[in-house]
C-alpha atoms as a PDB file:
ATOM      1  CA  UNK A   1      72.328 183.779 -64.953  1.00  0.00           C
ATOM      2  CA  UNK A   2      71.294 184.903 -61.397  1.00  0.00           C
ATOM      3  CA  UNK A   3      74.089 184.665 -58.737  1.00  0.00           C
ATOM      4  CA  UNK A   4      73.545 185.162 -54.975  1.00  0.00           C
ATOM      5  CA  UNK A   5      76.210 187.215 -53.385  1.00  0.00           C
ATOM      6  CA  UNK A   6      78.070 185.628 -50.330  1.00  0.00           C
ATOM      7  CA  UNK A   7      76.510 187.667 -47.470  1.00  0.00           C
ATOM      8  CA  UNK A   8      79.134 189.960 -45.547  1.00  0.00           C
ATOM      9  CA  UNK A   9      80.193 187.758 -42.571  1.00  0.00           C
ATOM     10  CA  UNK A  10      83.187 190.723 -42.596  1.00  0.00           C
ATOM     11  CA  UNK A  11      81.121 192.965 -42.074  1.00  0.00           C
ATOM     12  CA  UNK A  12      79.118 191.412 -39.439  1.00  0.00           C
ATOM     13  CA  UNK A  13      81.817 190.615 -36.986  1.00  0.00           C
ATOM     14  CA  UNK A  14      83.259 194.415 -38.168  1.00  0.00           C
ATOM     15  CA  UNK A  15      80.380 195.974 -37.433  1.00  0.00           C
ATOM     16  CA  UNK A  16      80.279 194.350 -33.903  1.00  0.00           C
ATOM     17  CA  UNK A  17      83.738 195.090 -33.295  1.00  0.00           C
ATOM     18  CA  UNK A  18      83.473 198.345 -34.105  1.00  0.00           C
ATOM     19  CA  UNK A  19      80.218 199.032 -31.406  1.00  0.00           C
ATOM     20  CA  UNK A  20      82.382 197.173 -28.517  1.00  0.00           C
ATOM     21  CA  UNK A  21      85.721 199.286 -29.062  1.00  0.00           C
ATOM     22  CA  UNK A  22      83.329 202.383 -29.362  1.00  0.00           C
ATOM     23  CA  UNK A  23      81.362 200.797 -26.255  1.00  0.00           C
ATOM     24  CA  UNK A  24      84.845 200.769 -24.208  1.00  0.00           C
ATOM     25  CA  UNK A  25      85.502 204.514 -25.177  1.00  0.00           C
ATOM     26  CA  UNK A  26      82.381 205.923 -24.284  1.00  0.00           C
ATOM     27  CA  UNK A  27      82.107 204.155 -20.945  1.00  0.00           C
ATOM     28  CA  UNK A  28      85.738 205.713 -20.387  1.00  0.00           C
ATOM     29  CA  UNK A  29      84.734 208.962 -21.240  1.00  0.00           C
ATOM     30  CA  UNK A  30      81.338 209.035 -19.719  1.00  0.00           C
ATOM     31  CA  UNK A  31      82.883 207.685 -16.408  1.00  0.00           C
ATOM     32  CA  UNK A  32      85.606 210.553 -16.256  1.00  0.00           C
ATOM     33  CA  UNK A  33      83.310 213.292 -16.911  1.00  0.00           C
ATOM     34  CA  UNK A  34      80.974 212.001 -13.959  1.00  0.00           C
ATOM     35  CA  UNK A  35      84.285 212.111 -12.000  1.00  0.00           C
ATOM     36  CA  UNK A  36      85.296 215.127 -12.995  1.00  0.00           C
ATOM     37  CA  UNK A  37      81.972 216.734 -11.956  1.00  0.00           C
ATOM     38  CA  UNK A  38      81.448 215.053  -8.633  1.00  0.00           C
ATOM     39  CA  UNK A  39      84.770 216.358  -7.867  1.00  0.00           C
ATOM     40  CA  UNK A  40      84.420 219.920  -8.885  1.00  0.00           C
ATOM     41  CA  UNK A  41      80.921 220.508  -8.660  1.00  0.00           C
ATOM     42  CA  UNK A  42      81.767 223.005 -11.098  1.00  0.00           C
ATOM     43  CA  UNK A  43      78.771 225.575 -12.604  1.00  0.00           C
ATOM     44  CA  UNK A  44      79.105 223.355 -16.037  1.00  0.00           C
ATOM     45  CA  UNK A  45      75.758 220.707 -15.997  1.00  0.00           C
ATOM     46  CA  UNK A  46      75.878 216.964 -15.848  1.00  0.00           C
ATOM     47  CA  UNK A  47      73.782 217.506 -18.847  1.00  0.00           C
ATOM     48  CA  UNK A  48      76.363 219.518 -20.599  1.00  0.00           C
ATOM     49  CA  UNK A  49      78.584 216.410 -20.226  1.00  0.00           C
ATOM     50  CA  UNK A  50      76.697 214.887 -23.614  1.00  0.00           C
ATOM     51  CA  UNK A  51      79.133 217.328 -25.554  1.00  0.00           C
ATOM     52  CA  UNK A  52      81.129 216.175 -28.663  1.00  0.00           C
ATOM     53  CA  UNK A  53      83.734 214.266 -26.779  1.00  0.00           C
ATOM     54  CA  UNK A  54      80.385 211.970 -25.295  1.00  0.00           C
ATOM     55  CA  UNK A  55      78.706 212.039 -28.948  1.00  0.00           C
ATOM     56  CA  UNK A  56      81.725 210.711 -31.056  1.00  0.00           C
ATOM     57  CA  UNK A  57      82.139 207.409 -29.652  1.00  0.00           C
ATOM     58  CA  UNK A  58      78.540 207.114 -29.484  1.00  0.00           C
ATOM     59  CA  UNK A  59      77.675 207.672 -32.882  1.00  0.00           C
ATOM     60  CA  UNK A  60      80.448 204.971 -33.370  1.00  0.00           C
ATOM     61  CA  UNK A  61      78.279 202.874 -31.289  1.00  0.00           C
ATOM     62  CA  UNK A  62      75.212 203.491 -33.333  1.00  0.00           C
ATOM     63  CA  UNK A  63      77.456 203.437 -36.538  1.00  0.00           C
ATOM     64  CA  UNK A  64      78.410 199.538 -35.918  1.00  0.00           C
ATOM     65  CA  UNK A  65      74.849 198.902 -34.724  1.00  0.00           C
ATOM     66  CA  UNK A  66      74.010 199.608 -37.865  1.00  0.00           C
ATOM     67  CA  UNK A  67      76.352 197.698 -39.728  1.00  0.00           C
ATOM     68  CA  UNK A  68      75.742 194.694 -37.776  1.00  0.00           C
ATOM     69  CA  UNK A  69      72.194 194.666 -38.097  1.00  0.00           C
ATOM     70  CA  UNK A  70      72.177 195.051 -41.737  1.00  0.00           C
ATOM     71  CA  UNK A  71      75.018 193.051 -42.616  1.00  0.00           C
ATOM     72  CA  UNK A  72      72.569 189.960 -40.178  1.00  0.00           C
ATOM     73  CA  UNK A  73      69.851 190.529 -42.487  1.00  0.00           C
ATOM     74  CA  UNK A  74      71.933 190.734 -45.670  1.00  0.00           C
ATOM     75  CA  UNK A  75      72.748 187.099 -44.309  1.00  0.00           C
ATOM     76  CA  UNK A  76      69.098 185.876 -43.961  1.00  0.00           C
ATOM     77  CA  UNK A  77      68.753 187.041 -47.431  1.00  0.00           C
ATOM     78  CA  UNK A  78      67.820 190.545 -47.452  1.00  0.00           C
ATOM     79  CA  UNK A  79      69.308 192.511 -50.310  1.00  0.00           C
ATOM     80  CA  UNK A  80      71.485 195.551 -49.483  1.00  0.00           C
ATOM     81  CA  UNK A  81      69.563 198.523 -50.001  1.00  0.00           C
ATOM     82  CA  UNK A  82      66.597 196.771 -47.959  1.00  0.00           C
ATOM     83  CA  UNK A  83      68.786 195.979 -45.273  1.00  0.00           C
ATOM     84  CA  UNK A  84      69.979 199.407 -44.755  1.00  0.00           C
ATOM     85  CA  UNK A  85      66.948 200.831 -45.631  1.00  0.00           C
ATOM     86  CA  UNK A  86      65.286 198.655 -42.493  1.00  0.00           C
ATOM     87  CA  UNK A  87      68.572 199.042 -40.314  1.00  0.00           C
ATOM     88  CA  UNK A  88      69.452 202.912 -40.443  1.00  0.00           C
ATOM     89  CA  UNK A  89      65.629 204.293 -39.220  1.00  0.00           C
ATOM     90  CA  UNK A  90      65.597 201.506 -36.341  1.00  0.00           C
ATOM     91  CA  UNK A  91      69.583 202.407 -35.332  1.00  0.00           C
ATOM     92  CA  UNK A  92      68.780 206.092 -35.390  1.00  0.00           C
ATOM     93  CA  UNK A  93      65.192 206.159 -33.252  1.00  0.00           C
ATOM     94  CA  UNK A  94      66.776 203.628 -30.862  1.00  0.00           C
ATOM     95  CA  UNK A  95      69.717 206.015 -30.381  1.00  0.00           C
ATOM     96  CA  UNK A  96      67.907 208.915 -30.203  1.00  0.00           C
ATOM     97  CA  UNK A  97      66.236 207.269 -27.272  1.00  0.00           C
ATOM     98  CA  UNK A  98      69.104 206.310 -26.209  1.00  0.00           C
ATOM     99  CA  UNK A  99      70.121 209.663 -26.097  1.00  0.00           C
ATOM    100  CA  UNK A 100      67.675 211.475 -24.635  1.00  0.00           C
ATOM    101  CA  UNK A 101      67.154 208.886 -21.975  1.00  0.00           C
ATOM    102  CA  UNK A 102      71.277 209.483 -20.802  1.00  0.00           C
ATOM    103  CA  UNK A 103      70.545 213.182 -20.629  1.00  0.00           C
ATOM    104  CA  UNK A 104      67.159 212.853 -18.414  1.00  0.00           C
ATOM    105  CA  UNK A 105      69.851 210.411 -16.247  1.00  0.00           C
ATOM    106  CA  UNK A 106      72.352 213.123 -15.897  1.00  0.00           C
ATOM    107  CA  UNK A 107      69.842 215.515 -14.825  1.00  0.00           C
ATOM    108  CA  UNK A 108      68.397 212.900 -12.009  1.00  0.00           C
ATOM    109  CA  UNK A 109      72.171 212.370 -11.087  1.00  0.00           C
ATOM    110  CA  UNK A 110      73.013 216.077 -10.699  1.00  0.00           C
ATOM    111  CA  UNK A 111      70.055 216.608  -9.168  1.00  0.00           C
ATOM    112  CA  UNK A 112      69.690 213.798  -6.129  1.00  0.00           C
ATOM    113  CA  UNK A 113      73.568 212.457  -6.075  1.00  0.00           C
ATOM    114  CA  UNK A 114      74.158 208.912  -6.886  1.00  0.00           C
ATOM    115  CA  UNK A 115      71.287 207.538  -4.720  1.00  0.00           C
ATOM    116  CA  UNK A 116      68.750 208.965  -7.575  1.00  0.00           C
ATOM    117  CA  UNK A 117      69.547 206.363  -9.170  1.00  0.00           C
ATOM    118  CA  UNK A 118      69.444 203.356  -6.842  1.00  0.00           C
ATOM    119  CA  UNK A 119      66.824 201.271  -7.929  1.00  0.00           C
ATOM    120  CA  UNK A 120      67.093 198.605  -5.830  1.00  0.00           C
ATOM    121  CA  UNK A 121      65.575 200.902  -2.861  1.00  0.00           C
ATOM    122  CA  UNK A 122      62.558 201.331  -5.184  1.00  0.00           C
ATOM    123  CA  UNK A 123      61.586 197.677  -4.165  1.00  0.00           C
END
């Protein structure tokens, strides 16, 4: 007989818990490396920032994306392999965007200061 697996609320809520903490760090590490630079103004890039120590808590980010979003569609009845199958290309082109869009920031911030990126004088 055909039984339905119970869909992974676990891994749902630790898939989402595991983007926030990863959230918290790179928002802590992004912000100190944009200190760090300001204050220096040292020959190393704002660009350069989007090392290893940047790309770690962000792929942790993307990592519990993915989780989350497959383990929601395991839920609406998706079975595993499709789930993942339909979660991993989407969590790796929208980080990749991601991505490239927080180095072309970086480069706009070293390049104008802070108000580069004030959009509310673009009104």
């Amino acid at each position: 007989m055909y039984s339905i697996p119970d869909p992974p609320y676990v891994l749902l809520v630790a898939g989402l818990f595991f983007s926030l903490t990863s959230g918290v760090a790179f928002e802590s590490v992004l912000k100190q490396s944009v200190r760090d630079w300001s204050q220096n103004r040292s020959t190393r890039t704002l660009a350069n920032l989007q090392g290893l120590q940047l790309f770690l808590p962000f792929l942790g980010i993307s990592l519990g994306i993915c989780i989350f979003l497959s383990s929601g569609m395991e839920i609406f009845g998706f079975t595993a392999q499709l789930a993942y199958a339909i979660a991993l290309p989407v969590t790796v082109f929208i980080g990749w965007l991601i991505w490239s869009q927080l180095g072309k920031i970086l480069i706009q911030l070293e390049r104008g200061g802070s108000q580069a990126l004030d959009l509310d004088s673009w009104g």
